[in-house]
C-alpha atoms as a PDB file:
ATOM      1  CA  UNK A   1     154.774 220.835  99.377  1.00  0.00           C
ATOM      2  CA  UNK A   2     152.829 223.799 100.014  1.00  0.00           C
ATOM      3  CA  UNK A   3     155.780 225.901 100.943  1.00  0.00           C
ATOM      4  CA  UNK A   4     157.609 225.015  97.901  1.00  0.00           C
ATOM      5  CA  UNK A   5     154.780 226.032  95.941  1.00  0.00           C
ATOM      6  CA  UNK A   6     154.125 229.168  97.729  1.00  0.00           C
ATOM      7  CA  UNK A   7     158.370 230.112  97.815  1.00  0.00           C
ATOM      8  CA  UNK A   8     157.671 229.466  93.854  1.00  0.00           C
ATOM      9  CA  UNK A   9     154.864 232.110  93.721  1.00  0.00           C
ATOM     10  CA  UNK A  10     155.945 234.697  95.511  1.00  0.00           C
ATOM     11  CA  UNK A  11     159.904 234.539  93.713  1.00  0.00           C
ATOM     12  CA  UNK A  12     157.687 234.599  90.349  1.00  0.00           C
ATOM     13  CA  UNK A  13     155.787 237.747  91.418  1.00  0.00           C
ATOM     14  CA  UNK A  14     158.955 239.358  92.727  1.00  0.00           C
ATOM     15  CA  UNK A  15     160.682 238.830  89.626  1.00  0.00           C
ATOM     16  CA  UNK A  16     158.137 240.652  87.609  1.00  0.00           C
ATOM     17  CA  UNK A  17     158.280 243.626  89.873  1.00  0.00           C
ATOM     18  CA  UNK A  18     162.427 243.963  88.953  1.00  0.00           C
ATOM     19  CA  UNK A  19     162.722 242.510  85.720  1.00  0.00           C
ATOM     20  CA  UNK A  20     165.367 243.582  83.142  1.00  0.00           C
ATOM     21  CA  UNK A  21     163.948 245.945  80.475  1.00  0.00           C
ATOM     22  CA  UNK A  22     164.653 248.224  77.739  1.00  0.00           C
ATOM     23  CA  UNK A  23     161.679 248.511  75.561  1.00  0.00           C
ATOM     24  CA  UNK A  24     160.084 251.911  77.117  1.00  0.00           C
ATOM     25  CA  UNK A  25     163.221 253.824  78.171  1.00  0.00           C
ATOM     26  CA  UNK A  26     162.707 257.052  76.384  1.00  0.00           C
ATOM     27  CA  UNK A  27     165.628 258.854  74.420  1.00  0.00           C
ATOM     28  CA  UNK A  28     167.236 261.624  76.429  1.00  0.00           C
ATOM     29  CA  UNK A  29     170.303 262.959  77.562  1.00  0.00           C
ATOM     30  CA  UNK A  30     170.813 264.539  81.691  1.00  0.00           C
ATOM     31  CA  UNK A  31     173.517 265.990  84.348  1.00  0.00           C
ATOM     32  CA  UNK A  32     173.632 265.196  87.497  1.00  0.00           C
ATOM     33  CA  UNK A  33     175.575 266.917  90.074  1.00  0.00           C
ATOM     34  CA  UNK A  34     178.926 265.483  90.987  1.00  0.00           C
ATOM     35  CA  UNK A  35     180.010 265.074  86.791  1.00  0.00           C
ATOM     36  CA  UNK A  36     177.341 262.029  86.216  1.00  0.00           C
ATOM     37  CA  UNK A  37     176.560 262.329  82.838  1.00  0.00           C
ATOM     38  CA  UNK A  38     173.717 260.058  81.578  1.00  0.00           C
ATOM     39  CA  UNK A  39     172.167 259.351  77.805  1.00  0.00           C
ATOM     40  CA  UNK A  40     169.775 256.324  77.226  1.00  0.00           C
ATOM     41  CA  UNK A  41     168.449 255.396  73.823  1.00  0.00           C
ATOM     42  CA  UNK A  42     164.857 255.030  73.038  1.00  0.00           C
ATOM     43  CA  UNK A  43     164.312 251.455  74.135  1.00  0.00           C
ATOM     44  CA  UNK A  44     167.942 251.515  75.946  1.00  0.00           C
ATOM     45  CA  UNK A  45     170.582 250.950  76.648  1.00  0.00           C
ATOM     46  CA  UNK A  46     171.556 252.916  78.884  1.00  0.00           C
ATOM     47  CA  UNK A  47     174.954 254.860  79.654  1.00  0.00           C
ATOM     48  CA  UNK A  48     176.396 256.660  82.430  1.00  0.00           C
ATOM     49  CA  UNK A  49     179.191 258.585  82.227  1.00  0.00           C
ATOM     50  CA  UNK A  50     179.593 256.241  79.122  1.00  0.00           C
ATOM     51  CA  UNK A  51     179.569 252.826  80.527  1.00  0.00           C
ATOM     52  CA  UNK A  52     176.818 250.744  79.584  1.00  0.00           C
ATOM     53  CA  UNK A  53     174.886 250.762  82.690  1.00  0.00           C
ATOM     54  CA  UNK A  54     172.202 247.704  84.398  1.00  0.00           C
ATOM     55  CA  UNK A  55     169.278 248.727  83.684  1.00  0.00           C
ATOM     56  CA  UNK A  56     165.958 246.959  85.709  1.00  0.00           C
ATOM     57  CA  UNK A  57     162.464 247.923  84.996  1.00  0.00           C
ATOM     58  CA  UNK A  58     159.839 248.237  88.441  1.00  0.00           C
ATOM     59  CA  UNK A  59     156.796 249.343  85.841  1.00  0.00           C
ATOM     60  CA  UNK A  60     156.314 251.386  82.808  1.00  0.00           C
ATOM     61  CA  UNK A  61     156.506 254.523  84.391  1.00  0.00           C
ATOM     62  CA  UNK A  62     159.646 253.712  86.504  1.00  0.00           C
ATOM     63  CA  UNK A  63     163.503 252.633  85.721  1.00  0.00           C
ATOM     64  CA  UNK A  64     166.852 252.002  87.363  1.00  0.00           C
ATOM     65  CA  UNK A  65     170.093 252.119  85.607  1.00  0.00           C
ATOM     66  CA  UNK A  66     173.097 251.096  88.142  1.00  0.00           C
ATOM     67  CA  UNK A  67     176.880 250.764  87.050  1.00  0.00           C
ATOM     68  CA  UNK A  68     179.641 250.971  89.811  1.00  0.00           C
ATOM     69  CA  UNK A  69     178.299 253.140  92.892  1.00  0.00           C
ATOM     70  CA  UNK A  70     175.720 254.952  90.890  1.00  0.00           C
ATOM     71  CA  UNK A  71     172.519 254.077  90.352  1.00  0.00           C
ATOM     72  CA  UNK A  72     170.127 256.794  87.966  1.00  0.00           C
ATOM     73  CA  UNK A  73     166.175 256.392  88.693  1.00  0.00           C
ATOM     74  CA  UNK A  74     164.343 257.395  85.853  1.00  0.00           C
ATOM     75  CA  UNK A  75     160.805 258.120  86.250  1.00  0.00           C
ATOM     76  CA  UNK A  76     158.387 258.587  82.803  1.00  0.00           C
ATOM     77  CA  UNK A  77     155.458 261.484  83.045  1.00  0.00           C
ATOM     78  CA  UNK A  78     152.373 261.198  81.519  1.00  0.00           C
ATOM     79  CA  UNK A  79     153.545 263.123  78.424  1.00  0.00           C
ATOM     80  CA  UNK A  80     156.348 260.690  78.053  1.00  0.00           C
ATOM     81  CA  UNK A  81     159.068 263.081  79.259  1.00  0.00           C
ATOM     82  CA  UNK A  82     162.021 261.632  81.863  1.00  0.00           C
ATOM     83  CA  UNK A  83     162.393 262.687  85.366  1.00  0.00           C
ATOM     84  CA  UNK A  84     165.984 262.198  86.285  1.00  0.00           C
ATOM     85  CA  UNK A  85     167.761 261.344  89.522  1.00  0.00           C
ATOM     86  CA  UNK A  86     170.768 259.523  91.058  1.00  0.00           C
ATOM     87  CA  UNK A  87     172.201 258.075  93.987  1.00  0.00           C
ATOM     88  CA  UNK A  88     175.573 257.619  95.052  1.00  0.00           C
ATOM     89  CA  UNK A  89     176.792 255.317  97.561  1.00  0.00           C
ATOM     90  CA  UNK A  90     178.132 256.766 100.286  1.00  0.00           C
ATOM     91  CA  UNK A  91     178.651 260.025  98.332  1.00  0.00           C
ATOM     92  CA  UNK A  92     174.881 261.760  97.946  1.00  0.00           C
ATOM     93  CA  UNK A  93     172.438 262.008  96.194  1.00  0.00           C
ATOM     94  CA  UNK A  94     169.848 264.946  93.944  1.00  0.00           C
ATOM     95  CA  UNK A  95     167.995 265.822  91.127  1.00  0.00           C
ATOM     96  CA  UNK A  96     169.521 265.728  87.411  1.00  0.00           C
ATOM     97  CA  UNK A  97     169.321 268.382  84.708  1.00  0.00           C
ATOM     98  CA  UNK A  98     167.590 266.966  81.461  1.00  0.00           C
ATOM     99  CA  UNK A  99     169.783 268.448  78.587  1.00  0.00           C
ATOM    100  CA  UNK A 100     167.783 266.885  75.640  1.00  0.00           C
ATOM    101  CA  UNK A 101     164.608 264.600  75.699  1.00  0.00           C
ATOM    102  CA  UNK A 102     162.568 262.661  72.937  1.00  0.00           C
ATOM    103  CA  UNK A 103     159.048 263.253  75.247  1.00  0.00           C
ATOM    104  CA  UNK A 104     156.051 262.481  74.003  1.00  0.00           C
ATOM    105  CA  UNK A 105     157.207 259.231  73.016  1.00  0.00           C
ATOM    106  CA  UNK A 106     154.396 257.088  73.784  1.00  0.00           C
ATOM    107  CA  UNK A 107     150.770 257.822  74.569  1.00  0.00           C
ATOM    108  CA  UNK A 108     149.999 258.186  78.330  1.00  0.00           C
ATOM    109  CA  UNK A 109     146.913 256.579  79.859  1.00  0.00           C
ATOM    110  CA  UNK A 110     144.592 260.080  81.819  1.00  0.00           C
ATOM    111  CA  UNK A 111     145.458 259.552  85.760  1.00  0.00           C
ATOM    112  CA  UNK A 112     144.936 262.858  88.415  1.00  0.00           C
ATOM    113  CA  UNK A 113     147.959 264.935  88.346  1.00  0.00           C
ATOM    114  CA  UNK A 114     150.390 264.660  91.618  1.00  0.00           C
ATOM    115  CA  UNK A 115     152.367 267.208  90.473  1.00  0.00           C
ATOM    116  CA  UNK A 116     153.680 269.786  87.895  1.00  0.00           C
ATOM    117  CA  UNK A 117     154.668 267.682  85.190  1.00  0.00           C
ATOM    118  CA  UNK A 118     154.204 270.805  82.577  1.00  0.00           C
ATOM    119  CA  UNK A 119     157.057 271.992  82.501  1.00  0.00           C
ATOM    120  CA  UNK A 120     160.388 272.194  80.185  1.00  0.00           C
ATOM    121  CA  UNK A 121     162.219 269.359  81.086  1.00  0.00           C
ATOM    122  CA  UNK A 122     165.781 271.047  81.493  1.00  0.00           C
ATOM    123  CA  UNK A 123     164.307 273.413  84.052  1.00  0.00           C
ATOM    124  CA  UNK A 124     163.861 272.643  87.979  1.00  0.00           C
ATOM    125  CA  UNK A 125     160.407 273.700  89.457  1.00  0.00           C
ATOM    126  CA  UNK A 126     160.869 276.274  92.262  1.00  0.00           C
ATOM    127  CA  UNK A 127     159.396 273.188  94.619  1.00  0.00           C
ATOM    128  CA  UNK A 128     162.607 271.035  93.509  1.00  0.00           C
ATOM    129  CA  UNK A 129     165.143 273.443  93.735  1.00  0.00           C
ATOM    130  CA  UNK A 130     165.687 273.100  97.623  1.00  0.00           C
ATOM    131  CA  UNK A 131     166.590 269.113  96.846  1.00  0.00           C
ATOM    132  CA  UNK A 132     168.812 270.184  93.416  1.00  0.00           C
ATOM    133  CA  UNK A 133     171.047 272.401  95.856  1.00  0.00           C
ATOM    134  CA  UNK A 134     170.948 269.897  98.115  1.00  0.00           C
ATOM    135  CA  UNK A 135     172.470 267.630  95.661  1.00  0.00           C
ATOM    136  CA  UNK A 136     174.575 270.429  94.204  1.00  0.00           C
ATOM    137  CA  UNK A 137     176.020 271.389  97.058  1.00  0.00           C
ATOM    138  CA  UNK A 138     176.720 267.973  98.152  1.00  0.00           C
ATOM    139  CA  UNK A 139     179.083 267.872  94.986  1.00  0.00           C
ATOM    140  CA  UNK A 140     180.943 271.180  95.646  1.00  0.00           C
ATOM    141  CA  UNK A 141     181.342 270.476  99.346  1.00  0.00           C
ATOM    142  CA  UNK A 142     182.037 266.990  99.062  1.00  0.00           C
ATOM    143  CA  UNK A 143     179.657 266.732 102.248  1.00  0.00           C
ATOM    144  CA  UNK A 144     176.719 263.691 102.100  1.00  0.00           C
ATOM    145  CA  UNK A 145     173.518 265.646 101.518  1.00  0.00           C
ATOM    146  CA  UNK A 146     172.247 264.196 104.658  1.00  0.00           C
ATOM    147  CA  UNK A 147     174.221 266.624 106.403  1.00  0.00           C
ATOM    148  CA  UNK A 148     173.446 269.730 104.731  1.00  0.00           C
ATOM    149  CA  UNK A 149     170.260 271.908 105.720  1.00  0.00           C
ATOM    150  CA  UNK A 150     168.162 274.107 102.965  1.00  0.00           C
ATOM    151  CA  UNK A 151     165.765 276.286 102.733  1.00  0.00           C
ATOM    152  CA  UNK A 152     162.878 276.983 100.675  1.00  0.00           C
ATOM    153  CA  UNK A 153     163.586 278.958  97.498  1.00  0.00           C
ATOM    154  CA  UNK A 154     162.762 282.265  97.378  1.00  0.00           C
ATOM    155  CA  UNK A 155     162.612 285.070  94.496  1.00  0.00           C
ATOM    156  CA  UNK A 156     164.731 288.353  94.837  1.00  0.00           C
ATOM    157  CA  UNK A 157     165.152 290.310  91.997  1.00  0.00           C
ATOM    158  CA  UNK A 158     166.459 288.321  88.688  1.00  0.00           C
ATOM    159  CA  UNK A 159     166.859 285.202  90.457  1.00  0.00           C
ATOM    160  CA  UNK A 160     165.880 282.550  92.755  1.00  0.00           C
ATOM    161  CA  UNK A 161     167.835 281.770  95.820  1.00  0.00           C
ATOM    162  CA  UNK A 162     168.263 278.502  98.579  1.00  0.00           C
ATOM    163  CA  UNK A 163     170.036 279.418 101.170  1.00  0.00           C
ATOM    164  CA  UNK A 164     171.578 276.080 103.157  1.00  0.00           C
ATOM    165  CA  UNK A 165     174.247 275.296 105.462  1.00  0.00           C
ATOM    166  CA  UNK A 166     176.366 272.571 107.150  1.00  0.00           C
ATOM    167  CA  UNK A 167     178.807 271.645 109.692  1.00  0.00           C
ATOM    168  CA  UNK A 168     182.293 271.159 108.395  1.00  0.00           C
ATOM    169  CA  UNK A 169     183.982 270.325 111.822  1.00  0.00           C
ATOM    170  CA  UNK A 170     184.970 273.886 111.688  1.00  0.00           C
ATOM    171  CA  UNK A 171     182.024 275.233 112.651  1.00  0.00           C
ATOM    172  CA  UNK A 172     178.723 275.860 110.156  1.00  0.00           C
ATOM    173  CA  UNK A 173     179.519 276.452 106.304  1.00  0.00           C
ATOM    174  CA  UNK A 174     176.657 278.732 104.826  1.00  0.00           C
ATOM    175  CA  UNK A 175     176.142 279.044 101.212  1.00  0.00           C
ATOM    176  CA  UNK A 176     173.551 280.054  98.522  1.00  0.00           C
ATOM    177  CA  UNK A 177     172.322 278.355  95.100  1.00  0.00           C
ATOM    178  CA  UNK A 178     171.304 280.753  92.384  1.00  0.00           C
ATOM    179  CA  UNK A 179     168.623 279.672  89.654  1.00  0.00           C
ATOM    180  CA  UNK A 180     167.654 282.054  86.740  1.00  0.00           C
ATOM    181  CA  UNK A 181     163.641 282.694  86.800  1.00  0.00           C
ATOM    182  CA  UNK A 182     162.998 280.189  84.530  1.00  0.00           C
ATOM    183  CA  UNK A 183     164.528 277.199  86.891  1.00  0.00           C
ATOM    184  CA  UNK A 184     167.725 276.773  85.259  1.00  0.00           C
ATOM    185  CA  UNK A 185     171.087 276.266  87.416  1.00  0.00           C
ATOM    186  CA  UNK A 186     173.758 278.659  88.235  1.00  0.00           C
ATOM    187  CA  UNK A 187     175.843 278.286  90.399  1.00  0.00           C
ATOM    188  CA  UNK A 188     176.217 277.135  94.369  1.00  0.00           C
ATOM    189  CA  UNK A 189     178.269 279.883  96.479  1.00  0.00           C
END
């Protein structure tokens, strides 16, 4: 009796950690690398590359949308703005580009910042932009990101640079990612 009652508990706590949800999604609209395009509603749903995508809720702060092999995390900041990544099974994984956000959506309870949170949400901080190559480059190369090496980003002249590399069975594979000085994406070469 007491294990039924206990199996009972814990699936009822469990299932409030992963419940379905859609009432604090904000509005926006991302990129991810590899063509993932992504728009939620305000309050959901939830589309990726325009399929009406699963979406579970793990707290308010903290989403996952998942259709096919994709799954998007969306994380909320205290000023309401998204944080956008993906995963893709057995085909990588990175940061997304925000395009267009609602933000500021709902009023944020005061908690110590853990990190830059500031800043426009369709550019990448220069802290992020070693893991957006990664994920960039893992779409280019069609290599898993797990395989491919980066570097810290660096400033030289009008841009910043990652420098990275992996081994194609051919030997190693060197490239560069270029972002403008304000964090946007340019290219991977």
């Amino acid at each position: 009796m007491r294990s039924t009652i206990a199996t009972g508990m814990l699936v009822g706590i469990l299932a409030g950690f992963a419940t379905e949800a859609k009432a604090e999604v904000p509005f926006f609209n991302a990129t991810c690398p590899g063509r993932i395009e992504v728009h939620a509603d305000q309050g959901g749903p939830v589309l990726i590359n325009g399929s009406q995508a699963r979406l579970k809720r793990f707290s308010s702060d903290y989403y996952e949308a998942s259709q096919g092999r994709t799954t998007i995390s969306i994380s909320v900041n205290r000023d309401g703005s998204p944080s956008i990544s993906y995963t893709r099974r057995g085909a990588g994984n990175g940061v997304c580009r925000v395009t267009s956000a609602g933000g500021n959506t709902r009023p944020r309870p005061e908690r110590p910042p853990q990190y830059d949170d500031t800043q426009q949400p369709d550019r990448v901080d220069a802290r992020m932009m070693p893991r957006f190559c990664q994920g960039e480059a893992s779409a280019a190369f069609g290599v898993r990101p797990n395989r491919i090496t980066v570097n810290m980003a660096f400033r030289s002249g009008r841009y910043y640079w990652v420098q990275g590399n992996y081994d194609g069975g051919r030997g190693v594979t060197f490239f560069n990612c270029r972002f403008d000085l304000r964090g946007n994406f340019i290219d991977v070469r």
